[in-house]
Structures are given as C-alpha cells and as structure tokens.
N, C-alpha and C. Protein backbone atom coordinates (compact mmCIF):
# COMPACT_ATOMS: atom_id res chain seq x y z
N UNK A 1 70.08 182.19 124.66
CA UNK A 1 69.94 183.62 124.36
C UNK A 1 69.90 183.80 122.84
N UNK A 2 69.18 184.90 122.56
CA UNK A 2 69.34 185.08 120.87
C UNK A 2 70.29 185.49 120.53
N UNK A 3 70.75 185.33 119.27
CA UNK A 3 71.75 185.93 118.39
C UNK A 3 71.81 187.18 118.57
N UNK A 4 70.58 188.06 118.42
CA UNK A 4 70.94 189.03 118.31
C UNK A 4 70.96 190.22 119.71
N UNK A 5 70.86 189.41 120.45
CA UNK A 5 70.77 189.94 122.38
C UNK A 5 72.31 189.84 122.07
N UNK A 6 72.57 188.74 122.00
CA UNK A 6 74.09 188.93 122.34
C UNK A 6 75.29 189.50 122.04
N UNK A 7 74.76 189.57 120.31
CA UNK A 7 75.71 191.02 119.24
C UNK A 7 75.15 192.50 120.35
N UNK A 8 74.19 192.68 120.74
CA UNK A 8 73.37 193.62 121.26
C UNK A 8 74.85 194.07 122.54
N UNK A 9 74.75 192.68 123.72
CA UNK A 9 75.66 192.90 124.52
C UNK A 9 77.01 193.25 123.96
N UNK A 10 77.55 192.90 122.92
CA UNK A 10 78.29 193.32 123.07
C UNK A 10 78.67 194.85 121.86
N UNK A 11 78.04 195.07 121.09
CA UNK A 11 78.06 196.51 120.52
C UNK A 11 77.15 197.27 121.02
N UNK A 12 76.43 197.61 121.54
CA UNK A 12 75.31 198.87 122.55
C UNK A 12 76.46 199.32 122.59
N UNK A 13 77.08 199.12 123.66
CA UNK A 13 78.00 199.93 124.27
C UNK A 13 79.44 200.82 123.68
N UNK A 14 79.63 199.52 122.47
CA UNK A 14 80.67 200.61 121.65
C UNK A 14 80.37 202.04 121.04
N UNK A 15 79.28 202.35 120.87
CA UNK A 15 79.43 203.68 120.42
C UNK A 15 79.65 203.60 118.77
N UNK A 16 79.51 202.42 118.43
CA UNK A 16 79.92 202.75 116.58
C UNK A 16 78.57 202.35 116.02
N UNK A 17 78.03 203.65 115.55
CA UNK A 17 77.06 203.32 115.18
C UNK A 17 76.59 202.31 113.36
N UNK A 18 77.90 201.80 113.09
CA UNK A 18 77.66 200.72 111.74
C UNK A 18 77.52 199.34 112.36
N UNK A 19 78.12 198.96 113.34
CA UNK A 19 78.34 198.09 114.10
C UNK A 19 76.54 197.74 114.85
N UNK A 20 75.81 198.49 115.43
CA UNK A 20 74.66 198.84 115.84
C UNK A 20 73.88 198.88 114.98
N UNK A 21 74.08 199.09 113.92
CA UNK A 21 72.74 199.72 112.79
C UNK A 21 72.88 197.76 112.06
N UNK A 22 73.58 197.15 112.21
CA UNK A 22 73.66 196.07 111.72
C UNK A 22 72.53 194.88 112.19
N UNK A 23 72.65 194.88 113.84
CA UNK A 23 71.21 194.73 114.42
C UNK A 23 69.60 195.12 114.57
N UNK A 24 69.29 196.65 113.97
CA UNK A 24 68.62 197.11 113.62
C UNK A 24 67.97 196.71 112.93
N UNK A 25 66.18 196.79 112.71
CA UNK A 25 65.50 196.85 111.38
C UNK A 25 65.51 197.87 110.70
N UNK A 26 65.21 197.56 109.67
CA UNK A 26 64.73 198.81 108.77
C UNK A 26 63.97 199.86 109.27
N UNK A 27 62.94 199.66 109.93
CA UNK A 27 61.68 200.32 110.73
C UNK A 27 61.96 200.10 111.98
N UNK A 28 63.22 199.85 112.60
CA UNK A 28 63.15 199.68 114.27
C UNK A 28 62.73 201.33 114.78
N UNK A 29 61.96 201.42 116.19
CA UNK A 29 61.69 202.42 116.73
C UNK A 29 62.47 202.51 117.89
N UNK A 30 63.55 203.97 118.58
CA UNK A 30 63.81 203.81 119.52
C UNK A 30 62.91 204.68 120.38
N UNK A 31 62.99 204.78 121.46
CA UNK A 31 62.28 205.59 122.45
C UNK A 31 63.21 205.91 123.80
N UNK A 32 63.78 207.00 123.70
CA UNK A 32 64.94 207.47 124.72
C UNK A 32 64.02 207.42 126.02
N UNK A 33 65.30 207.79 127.12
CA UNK A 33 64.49 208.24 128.41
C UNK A 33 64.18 209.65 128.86
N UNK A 34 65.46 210.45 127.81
CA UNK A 34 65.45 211.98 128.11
C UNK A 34 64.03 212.75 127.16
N UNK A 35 63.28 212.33 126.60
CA UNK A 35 62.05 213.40 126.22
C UNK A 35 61.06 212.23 125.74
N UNK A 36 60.02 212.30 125.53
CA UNK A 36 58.99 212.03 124.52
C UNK A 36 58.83 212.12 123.22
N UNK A 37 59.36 211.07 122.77
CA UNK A 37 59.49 211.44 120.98
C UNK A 37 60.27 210.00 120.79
N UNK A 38 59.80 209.76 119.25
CA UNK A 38 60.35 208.10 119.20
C UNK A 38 61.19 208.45 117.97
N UNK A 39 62.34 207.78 117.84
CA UNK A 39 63.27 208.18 116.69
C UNK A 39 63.03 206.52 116.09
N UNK A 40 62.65 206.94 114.52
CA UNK A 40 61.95 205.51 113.78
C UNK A 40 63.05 205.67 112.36
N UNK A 41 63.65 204.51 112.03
CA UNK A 41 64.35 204.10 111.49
C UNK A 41 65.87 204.04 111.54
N UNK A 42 66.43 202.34 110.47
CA UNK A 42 68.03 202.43 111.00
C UNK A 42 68.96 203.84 110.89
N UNK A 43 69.07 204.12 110.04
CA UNK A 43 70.13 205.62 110.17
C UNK A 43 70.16 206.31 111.59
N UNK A 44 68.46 207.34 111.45
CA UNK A 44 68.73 207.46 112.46
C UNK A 44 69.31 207.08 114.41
N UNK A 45 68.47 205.95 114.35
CA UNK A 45 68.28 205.31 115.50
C UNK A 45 69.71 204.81 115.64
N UNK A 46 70.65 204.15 115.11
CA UNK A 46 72.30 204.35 114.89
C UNK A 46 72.88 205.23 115.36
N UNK A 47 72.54 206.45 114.70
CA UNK A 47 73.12 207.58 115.15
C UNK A 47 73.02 208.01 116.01
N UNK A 48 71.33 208.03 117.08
CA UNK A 48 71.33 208.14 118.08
C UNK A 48 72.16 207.16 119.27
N UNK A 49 71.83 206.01 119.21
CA UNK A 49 72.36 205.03 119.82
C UNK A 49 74.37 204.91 119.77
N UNK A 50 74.56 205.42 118.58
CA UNK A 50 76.48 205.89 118.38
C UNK A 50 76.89 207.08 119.28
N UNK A 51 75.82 208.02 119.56
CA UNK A 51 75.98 209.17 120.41
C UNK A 51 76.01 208.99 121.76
N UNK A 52 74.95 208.08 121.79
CA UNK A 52 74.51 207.72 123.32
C UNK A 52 75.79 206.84 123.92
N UNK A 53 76.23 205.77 123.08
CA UNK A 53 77.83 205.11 123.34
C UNK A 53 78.90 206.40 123.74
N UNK A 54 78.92 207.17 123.16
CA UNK A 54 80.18 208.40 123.44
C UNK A 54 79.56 208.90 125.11
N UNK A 55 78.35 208.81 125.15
CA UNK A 55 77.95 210.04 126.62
C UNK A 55 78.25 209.15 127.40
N UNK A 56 77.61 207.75 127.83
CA UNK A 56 77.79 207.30 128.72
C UNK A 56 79.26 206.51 129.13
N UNK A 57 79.87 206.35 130.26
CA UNK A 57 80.98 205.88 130.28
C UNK A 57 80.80 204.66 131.59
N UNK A 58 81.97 203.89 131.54
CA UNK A 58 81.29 202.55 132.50
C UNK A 58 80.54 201.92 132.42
N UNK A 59 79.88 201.76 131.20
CA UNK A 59 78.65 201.03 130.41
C UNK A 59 79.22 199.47 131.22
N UNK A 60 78.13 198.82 131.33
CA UNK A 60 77.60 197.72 131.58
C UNK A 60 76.82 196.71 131.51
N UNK A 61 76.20 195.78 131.10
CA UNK A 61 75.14 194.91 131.34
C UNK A 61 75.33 194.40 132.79
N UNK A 62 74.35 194.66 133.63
CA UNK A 62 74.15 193.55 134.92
C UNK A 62 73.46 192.43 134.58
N UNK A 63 71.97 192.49 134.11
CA UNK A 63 71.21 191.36 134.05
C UNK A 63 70.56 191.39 132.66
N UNK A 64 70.28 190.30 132.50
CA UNK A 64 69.38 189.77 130.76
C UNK A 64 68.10 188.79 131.29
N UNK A 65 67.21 189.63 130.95
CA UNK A 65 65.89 188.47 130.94
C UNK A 65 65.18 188.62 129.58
N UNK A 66 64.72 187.50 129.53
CA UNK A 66 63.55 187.93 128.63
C UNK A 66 64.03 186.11 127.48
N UNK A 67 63.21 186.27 126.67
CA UNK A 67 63.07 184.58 125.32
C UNK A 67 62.33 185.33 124.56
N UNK A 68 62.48 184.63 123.65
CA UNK A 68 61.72 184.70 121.71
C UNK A 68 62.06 186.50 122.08
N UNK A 69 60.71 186.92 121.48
CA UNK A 69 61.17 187.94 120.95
C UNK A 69 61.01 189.21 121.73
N UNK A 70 60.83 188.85 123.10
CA UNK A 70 61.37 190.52 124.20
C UNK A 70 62.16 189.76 125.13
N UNK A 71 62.95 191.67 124.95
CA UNK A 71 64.13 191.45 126.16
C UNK A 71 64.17 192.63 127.23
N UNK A 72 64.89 192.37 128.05
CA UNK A 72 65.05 193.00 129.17
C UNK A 72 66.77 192.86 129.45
N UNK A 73 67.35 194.00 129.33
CA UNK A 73 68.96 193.97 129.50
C UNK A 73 69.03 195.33 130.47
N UNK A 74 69.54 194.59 131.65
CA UNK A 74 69.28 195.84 132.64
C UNK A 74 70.73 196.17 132.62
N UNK A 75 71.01 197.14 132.87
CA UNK A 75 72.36 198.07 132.66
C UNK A 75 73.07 199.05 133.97
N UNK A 76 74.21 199.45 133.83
CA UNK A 76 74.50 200.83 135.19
C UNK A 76 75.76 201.60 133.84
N UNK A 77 75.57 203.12 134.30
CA UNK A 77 76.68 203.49 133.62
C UNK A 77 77.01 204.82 134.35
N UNK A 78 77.98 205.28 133.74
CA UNK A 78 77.79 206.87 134.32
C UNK A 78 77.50 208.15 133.42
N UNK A 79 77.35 208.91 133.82
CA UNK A 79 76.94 210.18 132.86
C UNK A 79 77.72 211.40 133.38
N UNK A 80 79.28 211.84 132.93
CA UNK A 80 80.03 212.53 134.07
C UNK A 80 79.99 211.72 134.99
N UNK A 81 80.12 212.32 136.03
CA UNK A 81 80.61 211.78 137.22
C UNK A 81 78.85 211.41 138.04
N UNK A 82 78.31 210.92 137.28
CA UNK A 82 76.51 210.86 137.64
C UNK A 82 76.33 209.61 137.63
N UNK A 83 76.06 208.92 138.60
CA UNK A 83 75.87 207.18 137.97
C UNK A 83 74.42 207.10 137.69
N UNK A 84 73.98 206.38 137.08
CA UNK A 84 72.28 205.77 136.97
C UNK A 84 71.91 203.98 136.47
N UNK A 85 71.41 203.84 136.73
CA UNK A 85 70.83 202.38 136.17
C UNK A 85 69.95 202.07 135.27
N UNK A 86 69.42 201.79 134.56
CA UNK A 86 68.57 201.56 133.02
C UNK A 86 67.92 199.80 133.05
N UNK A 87 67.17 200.15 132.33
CA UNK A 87 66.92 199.08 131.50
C UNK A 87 66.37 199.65 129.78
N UNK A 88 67.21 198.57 128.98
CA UNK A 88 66.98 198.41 127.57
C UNK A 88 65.71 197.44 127.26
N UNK A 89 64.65 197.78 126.85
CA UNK A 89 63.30 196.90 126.61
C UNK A 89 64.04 196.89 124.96
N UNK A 90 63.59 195.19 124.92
CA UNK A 90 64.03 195.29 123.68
C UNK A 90 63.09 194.22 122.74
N UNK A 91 62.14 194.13 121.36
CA UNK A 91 61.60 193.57 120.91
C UNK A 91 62.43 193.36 119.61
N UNK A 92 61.83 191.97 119.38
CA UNK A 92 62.64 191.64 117.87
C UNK A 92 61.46 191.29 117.34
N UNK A 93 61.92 191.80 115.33
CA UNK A 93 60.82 191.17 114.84
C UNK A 93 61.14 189.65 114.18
N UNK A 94 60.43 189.10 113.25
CA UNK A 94 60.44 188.00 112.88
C UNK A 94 61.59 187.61 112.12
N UNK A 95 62.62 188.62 111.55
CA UNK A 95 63.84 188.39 111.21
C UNK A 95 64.86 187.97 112.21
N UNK A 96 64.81 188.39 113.33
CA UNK A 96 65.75 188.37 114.85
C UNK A 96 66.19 189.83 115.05
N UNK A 97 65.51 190.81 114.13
CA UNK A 97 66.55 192.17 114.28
C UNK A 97 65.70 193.17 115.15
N UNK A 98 66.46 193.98 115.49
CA UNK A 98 65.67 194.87 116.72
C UNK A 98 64.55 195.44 116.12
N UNK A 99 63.65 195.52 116.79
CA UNK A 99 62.23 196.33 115.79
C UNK A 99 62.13 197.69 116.90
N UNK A 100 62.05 197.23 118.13
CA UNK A 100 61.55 198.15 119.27
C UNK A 100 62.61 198.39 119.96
N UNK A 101 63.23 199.57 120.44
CA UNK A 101 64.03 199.72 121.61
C UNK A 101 63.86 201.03 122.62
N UNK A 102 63.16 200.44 123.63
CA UNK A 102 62.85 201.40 124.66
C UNK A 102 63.72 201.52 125.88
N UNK A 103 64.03 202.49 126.52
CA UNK A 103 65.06 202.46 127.51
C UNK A 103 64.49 203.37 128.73
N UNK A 104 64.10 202.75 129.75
CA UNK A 104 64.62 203.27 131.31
C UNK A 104 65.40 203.65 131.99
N UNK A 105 65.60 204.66 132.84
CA UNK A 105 66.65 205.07 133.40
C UNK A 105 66.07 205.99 134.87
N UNK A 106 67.42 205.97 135.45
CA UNK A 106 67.08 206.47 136.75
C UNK A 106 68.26 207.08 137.39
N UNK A 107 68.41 207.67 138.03
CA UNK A 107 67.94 208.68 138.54
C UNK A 107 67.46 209.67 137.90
N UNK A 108 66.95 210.64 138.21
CA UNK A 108 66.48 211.82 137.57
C UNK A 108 67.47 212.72 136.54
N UNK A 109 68.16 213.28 137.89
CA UNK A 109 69.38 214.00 137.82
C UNK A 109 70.05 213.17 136.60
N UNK A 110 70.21 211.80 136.80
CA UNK A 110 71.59 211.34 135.74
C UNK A 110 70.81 211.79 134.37
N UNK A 111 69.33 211.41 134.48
CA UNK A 111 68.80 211.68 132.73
C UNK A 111 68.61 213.16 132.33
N UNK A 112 68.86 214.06 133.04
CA UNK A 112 68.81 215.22 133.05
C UNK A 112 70.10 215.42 132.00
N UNK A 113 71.26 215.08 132.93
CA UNK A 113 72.52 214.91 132.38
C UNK A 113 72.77 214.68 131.02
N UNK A 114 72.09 213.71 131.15
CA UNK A 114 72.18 212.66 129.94
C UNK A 114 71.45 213.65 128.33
N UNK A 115 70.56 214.43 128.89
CA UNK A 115 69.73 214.71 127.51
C UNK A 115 70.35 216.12 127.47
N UNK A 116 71.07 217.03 128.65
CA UNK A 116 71.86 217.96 128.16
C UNK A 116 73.44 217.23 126.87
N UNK A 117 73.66 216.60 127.36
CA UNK A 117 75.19 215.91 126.94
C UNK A 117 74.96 215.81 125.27
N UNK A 118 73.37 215.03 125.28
CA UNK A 118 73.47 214.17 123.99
C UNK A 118 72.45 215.72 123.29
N UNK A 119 72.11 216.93 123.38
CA UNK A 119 71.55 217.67 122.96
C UNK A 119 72.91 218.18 122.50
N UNK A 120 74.06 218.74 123.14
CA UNK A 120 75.24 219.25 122.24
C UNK A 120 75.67 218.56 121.44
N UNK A 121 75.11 217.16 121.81
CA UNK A 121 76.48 216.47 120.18
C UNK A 121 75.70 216.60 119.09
N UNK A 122 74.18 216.33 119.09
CA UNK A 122 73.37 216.45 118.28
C UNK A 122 73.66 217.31 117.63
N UNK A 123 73.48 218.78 118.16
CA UNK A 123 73.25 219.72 117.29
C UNK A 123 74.68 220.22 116.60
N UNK A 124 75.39 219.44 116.96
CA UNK A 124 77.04 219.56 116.25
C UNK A 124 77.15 218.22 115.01
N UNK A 125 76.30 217.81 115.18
CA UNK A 125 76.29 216.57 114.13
C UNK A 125 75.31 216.83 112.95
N UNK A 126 75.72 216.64 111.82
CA UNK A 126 74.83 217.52 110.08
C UNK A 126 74.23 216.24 110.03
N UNK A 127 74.39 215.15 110.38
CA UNK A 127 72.81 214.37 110.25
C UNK A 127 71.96 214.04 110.57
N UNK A 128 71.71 215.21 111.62
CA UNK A 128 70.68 215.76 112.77
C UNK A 128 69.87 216.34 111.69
N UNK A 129 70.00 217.07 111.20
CA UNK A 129 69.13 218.19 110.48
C UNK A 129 67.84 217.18 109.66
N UNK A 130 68.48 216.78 109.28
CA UNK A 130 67.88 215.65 108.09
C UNK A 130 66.52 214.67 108.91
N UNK A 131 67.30 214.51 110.39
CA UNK A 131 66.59 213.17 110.94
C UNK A 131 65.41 214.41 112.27
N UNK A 132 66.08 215.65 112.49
CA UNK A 132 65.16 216.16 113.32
C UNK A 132 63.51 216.66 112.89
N UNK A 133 64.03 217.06 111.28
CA UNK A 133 62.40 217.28 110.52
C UNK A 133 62.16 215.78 111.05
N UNK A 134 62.42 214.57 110.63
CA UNK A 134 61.33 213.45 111.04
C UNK A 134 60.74 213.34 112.08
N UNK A 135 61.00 213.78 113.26
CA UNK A 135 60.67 214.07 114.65
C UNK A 135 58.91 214.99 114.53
N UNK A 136 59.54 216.29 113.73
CA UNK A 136 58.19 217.12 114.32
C UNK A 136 57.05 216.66 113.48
C-alpha cells in the first residue's frame, strides 16, 4: 500500500484538518457528493475535509483497492442517526500526495443529511468567505 493511502486511513477520519492538509497537494481537487462543484486547493479542501470529519460519526474504512497512483477506499459512517456507505476515489500525483479526491455516497437521504449538516458549519466558519468566491 502507499504511504500516503495509509496516513489517508488513518487521518480522513480525524477531522483535523492540519493533519489532512499534510497529504494534500498544492492543487489537489476535491469533489463532494452533496452538490456539483469542485473545491481546488490545500486550505480549502482541508477545511472542507476537517468539517466533513466533525459531521460524520462511526467513520470507517471497510475495503482498499487500488496500486500506483489510484485508489479506491470504500467506507460506512453515519450522518445523525442516518447510516450510508461511500467510496473515496483517490489519485496521487507524482510526489505521492493527493491530487484528486472524489467521493461517493449512498443513500440519498444520508447525503441529503450530509450537505444540510456541512452547509451550517460552513457558513459559521470565516474561512468560508474567502474560499466560497473561489467556487462561483
């Protein structure tokens, strides 16, 4: 497994986003499951990914596939009392550090959940403002 799958397993899930942004590229892109829109670079994508650690609870890895430089880290967590299952698509670039991180999820309902939850912390967090102009 790579180095950095496995820092991956084990900080995703903490929720600290310095810890996370350490695996990151400079230019990594994430791509949530709750809307259409790609959040591109470390700060932000940290911050998102530090938020996303606080919503979900019961975080997990079930399964890891994937060599060289894509991965597949399939996941279960809950959202409230909502369970769902995921997968983390994950590309590295030629350094070993995350370039791409796309995420699946399922059920409906749980991502519903999920993008109400992480829409309040957002907009309670001041380094939203900064990173939401990059969005539009």
């Amino acid at each position: 497994m790579h180095p950095t799958i496995a820092q991956a397993l084990d900080i995703v899930a903490s929720g600290d986003h310095e810890r996370i942004a350490q695996i990151l590229a400079e230019n990594v892109r994430f791509l949530p499951p709750t809307y259409w829109a790609t959040w591109t670079g470390r700060e932000p994508v940290a911050a998102v990914l530090g938020h996303v650690g606080q919503v979900f609870s019961d975080f997990r890895y079930r399964r890891v596939m994937g060599a060289g430089v894509d991965w597949a880290l399939e996941f279960q967590c809950k959202v409230g009392d909502l369970d769902a299952v995921g997968v983390d698509l994950i590309t590295l670039n030629a350094e070993g550090l995350i370039e791409t991180f796309e995420v699946v999820m399922r059920p409906l309902k749980t991502v519903a959940a999920l993008r109400e939850a992480m829409n309040a912390r957002v907009m309670k967090d001041p380094r939203f403002l900064k990173f939401r102009e990059a969005l539009s």
